[in-house]
Every structure is written in structure tokens, then in C-alpha cells.
C-alpha atoms as a PDB file:
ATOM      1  CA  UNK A   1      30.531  39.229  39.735  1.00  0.00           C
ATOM      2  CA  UNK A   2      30.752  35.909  37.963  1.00  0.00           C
ATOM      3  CA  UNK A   3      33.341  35.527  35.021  1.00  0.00           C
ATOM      4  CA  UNK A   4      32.742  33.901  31.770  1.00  0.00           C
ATOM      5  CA  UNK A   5      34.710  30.941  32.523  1.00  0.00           C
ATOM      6  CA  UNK A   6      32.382  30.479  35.295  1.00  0.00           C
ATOM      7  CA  UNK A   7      29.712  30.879  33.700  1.00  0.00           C
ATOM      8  CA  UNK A   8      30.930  28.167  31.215  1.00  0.00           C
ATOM      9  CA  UNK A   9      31.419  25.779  33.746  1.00  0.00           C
ATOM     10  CA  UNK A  10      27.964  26.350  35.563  1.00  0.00           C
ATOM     11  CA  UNK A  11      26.038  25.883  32.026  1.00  0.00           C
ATOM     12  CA  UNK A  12      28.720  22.760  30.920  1.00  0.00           C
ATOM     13  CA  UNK A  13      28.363  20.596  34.085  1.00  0.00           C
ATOM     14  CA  UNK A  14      24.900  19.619  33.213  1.00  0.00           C
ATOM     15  CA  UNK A  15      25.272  18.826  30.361  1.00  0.00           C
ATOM     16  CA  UNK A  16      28.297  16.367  30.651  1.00  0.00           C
ATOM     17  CA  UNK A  17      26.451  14.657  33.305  1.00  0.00           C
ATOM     18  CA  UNK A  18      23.410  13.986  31.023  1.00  0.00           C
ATOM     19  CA  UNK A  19      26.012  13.121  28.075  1.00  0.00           C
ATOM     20  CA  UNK A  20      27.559  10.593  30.711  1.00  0.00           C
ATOM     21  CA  UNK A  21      24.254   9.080  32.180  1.00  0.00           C
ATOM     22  CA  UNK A  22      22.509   9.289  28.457  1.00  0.00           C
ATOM     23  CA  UNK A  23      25.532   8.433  26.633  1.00  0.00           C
ATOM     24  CA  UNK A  24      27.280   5.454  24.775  1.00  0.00           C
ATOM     25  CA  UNK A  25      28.129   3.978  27.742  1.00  0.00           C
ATOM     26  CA  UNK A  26      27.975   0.032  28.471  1.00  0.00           C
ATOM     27  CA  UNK A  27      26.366  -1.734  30.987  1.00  0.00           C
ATOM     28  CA  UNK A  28      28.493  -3.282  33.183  1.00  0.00           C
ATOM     29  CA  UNK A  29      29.818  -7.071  32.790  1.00  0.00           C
ATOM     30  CA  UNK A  30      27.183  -9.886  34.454  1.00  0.00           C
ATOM     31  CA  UNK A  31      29.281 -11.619  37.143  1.00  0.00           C
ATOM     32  CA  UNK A  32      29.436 -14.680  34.862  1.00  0.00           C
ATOM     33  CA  UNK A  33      32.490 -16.466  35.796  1.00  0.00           C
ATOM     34  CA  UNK A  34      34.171 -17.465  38.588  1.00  0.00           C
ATOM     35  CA  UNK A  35      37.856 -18.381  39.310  1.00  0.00           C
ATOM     36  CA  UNK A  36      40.585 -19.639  41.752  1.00  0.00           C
ATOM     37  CA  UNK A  37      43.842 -20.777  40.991  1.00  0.00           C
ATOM     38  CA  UNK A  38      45.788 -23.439  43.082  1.00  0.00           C
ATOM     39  CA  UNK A  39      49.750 -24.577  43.116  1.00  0.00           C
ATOM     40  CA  UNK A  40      52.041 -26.276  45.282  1.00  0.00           C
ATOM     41  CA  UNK A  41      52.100 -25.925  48.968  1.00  0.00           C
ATOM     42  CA  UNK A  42      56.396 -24.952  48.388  1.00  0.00           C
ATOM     43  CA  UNK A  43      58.218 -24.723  45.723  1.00  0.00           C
ATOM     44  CA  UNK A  44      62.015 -24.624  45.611  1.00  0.00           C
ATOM     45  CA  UNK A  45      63.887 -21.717  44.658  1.00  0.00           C
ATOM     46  CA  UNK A  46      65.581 -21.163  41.128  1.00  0.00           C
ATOM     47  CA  UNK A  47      62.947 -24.049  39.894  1.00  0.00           C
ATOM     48  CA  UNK A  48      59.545 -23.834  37.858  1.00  0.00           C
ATOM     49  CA  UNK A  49      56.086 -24.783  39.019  1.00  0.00           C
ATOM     50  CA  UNK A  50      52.860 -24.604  37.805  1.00  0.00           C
ATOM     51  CA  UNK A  51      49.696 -22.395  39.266  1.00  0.00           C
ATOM     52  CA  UNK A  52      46.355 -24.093  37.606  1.00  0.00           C
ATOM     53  CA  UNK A  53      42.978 -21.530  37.251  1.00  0.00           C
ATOM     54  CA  UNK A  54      40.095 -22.881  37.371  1.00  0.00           C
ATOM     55  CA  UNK A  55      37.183 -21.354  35.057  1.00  0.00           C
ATOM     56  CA  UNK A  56      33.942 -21.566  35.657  1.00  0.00           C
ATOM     57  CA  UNK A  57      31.715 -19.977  33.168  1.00  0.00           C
ATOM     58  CA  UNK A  58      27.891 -19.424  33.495  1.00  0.00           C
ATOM     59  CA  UNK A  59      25.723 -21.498  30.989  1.00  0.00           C
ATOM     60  CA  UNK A  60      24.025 -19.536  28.683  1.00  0.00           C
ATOM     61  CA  UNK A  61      27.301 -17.575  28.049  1.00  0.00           C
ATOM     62  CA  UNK A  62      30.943 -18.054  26.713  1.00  0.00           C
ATOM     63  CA  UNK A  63      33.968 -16.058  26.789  1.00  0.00           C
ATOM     64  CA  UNK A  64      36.610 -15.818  23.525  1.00  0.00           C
ATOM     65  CA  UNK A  65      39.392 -18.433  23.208  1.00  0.00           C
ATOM     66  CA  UNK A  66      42.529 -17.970  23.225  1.00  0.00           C
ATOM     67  CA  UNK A  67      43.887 -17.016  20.257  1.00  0.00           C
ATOM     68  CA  UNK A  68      40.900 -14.790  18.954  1.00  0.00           C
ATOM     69  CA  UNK A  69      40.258 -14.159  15.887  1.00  0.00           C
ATOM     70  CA  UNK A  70      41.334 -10.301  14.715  1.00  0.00           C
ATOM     71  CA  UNK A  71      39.078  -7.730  16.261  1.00  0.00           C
ATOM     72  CA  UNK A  72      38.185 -10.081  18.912  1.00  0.00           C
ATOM     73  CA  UNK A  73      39.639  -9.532  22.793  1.00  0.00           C
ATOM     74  CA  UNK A  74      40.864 -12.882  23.679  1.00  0.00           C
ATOM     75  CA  UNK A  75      40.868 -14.565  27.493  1.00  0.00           C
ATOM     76  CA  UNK A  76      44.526 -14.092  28.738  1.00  0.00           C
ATOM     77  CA  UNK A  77      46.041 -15.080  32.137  1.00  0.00           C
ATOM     78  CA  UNK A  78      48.569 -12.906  34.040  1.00  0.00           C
ATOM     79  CA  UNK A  79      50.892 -13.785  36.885  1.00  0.00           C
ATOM     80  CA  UNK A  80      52.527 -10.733  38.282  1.00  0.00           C
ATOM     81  CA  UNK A  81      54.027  -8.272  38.891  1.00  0.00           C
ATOM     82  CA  UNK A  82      55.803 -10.278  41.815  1.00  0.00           C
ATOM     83  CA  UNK A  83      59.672  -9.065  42.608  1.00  0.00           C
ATOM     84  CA  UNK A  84      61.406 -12.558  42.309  1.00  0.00           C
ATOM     85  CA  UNK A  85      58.687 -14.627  40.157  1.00  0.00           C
ATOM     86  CA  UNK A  86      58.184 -14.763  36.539  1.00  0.00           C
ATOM     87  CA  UNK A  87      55.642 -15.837  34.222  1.00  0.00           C
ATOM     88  CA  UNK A  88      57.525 -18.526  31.786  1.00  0.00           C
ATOM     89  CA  UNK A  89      54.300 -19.540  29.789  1.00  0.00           C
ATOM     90  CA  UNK A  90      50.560 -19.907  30.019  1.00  0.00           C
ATOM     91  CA  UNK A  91      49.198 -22.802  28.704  1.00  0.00           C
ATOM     92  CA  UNK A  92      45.099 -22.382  27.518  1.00  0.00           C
ATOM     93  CA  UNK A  93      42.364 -25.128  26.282  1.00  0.00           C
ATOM     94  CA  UNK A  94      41.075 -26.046  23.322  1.00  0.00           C
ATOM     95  CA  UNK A  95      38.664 -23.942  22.526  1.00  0.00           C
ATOM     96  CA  UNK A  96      35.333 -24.886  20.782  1.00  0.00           C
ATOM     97  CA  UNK A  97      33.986 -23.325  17.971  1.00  0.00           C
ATOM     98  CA  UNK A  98      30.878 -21.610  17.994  1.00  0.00           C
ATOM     99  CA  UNK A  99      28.302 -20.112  15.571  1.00  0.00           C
ATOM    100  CA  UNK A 100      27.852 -16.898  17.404  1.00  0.00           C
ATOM    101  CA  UNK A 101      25.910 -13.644  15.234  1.00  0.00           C
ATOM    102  CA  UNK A 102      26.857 -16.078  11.905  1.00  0.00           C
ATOM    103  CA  UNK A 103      30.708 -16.226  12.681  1.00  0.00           C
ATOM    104  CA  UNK A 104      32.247 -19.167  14.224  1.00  0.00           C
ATOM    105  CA  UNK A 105      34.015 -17.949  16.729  1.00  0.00           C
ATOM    106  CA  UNK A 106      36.256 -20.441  18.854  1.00  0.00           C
ATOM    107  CA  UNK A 107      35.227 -19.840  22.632  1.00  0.00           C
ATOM    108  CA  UNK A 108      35.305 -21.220  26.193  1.00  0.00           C
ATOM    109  CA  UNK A 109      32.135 -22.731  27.912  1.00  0.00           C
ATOM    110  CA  UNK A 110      30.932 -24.207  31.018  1.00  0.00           C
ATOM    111  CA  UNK A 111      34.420 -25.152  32.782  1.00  0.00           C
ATOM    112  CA  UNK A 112      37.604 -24.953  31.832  1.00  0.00           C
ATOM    113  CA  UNK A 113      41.787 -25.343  33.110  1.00  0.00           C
ATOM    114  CA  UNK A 114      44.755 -22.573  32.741  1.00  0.00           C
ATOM    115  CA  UNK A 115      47.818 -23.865  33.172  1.00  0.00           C
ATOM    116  CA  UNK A 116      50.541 -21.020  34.276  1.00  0.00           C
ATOM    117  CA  UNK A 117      54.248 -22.083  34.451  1.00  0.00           C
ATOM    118  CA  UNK A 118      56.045 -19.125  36.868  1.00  0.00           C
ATOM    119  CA  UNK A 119      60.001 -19.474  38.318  1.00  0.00           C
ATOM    120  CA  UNK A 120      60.972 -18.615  41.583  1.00  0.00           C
ATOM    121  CA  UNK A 121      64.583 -16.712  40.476  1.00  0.00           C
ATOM    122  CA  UNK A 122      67.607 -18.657  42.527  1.00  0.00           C
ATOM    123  CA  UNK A 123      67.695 -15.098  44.643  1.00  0.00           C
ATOM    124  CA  UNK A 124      64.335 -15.198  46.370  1.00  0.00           C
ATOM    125  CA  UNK A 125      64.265 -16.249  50.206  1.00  0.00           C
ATOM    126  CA  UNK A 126      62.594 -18.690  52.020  1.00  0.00           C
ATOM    127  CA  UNK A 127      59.579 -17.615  53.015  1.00  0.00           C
ATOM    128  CA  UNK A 128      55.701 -17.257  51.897  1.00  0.00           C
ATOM    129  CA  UNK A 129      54.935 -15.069  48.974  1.00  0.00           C
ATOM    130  CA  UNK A 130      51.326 -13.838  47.392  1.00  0.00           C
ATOM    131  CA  UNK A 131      51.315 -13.794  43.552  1.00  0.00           C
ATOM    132  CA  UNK A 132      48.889 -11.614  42.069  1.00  0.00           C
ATOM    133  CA  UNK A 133      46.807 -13.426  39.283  1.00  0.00           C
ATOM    134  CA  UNK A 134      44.645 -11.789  37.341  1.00  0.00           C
ATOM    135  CA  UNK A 135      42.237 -13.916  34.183  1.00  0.00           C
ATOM    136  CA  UNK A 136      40.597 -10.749  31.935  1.00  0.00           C
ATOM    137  CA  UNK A 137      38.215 -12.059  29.378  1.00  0.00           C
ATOM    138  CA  UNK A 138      35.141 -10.777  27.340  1.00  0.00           C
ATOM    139  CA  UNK A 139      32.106 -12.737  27.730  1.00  0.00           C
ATOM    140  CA  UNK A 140      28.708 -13.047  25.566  1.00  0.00           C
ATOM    141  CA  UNK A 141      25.492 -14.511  25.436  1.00  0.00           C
ATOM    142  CA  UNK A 142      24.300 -15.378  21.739  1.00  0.00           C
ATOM    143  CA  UNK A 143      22.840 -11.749  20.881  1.00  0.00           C
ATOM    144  CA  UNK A 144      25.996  -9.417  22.189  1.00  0.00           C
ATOM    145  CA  UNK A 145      29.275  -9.372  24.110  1.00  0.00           C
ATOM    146  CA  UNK A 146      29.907  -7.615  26.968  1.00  0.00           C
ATOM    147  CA  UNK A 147      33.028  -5.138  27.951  1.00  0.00           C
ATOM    148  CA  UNK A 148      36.074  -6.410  28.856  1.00  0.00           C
ATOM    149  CA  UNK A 149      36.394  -7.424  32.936  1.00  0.00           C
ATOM    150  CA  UNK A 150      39.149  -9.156  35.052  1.00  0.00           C
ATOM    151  CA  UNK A 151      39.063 -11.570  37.980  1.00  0.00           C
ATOM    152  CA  UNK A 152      41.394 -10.907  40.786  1.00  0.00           C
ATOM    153  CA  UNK A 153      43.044 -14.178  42.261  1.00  0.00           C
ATOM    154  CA  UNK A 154      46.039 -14.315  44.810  1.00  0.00           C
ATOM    155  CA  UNK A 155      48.382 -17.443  44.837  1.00  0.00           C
ATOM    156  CA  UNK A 156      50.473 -18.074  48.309  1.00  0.00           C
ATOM    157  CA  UNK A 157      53.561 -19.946  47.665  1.00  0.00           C
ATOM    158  CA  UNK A 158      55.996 -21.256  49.867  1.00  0.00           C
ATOM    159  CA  UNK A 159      59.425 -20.922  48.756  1.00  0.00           C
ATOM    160  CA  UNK A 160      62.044 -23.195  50.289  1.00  0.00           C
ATOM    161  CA  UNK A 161      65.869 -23.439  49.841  1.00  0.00           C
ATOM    162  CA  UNK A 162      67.144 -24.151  45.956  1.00  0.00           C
ATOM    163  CA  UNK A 163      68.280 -27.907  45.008  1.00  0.00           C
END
């Protein structure tokens, strides 16, 4: 003998799936940028150095500067979590303004340099490390912007003795 809450379940399951193929949901992002980030071969421990992403964004789209306007999800760069490392400052482009929908909008196109300054504390060993970088943005075409996505980028550094 089935119970009610069973019976709940077996008449509810349908209709969440239809409400989550039929739904408000988004399409996913278009693969429209690519990224890699470089540094120095070894950097010295206790000292700063500087990781440099490289942005490569399709034509035909753009993705929002950094700052953004209110309401607006701007591009940001993160270094990190890394036991030993820490993100000092992130240094982004000029952006160029763009009439997008009638706004103007400032916005990254075609390609573009982000500049990361990260310290290696004066307590991490010699040896090679992999920093997790991650560059989340929100890119459009003209007509409509598309949800927020990340690119997932690893950094090896070397670190060597202080001085």
C-alpha cells in the first residue's frame, strides 16, 4: 500500500523535471575566450612577482570591464587559494566603451593583459608550487549577455631561497 507522501513524490517528479527542462533556465556560456597566464621560471621567497593572463576574446563578443557599472558583473582575476602565496593586487586594462542595448558600457574586446602581483611569504620552501588562477567574466554579443563562467588556469612557480 502506497502512502500519501509517496504518492506526492510519484505525481511531483514529473513535473519538476518539465519545470527544469521548460523553465527559466539559461543556455550555457559560448566558449568565447581563451586564457593562459605566464610568470617567472623562480621566484625568491619573501619577494613579489608578477603572473600576466592573457585574454583572448572572440570577435563578435566582449566581456564587462573592470570596474562595471552597478548591476553589471565585472571580469575579475583570482590567484588562490595557495598555502604560502598571496594575491597583493590585480592590475586590469583600460577598458573601451561601448554602445551596447543604448548604454555605454566600458568592456574588453579582442585581446587583452592581466597583470597579477602574488608574494611568496618568507616561510615557503624551495621547491615547485601550482597556483590556481581562475579569470570569471560575463560575456555578450550586441543583443544579450550570457551567464557568468570562469576559466581555470594553473601557474607553476619555482620558489628558491629568500635574498
Amino acid at each position: 500500500m502506497r502512502t500519501i507522501a509517496g504518492r506526492v513524490v510519484t505525481l511531483a517528479t514529473p513535473m519538476l523535471i518539465a519545470a527544469a527542462l521548460c523553465g527559466n533556465a539559461q543556455p550555457p556560456s559560448p566558449k568565447l575566450v581563451k586564457a593562459s597566464v605566464s610568470g617567472p621560471k623562480s621566484v625568491p621567497a619573501g619577494k613579489a612577482f608578477t603572473l600576466t593572463v592573457a585574454v583572448s576574446i572572440d570577435s563578435h563578443y566582449h566581456i564587462q570591464g573592470n570596474p562595471a557599472p552597478k548591476d553589471y558583473i565585472a571580469t575579475e582575476l583570482e590567484v588562490g587559494p595557495a598555502k604560502g602565496f598571496k594575491l597583493d593586487k590585480v592590475t586590469y586594462p583600460k577598458a573601451v566603451v561601448k554602445l551596447v542595448a543604448g548604454e555605454k558600457l566600458p568592456v574588453y574586446e579582442g585581446a587583452i593583459q592581466i597583470k597579477a602581483e602574488v608574494s611568496a611569504d618568507h616561510a615557503v620552501r624551495p621547491g615547485k608550487y601550482v597556483l590556481p588562477v581562475s579569470l570569471r567574466y560575463q560575456g555578450c554579443d550586441d543583443q544579450k549577455c550570457f551567464p557568468p563562467t570562469a576559466v581555470a588556469m594553473k601557474a607553476a612557480v619555482t620558489v628558491t631561497g629568500g635574498k
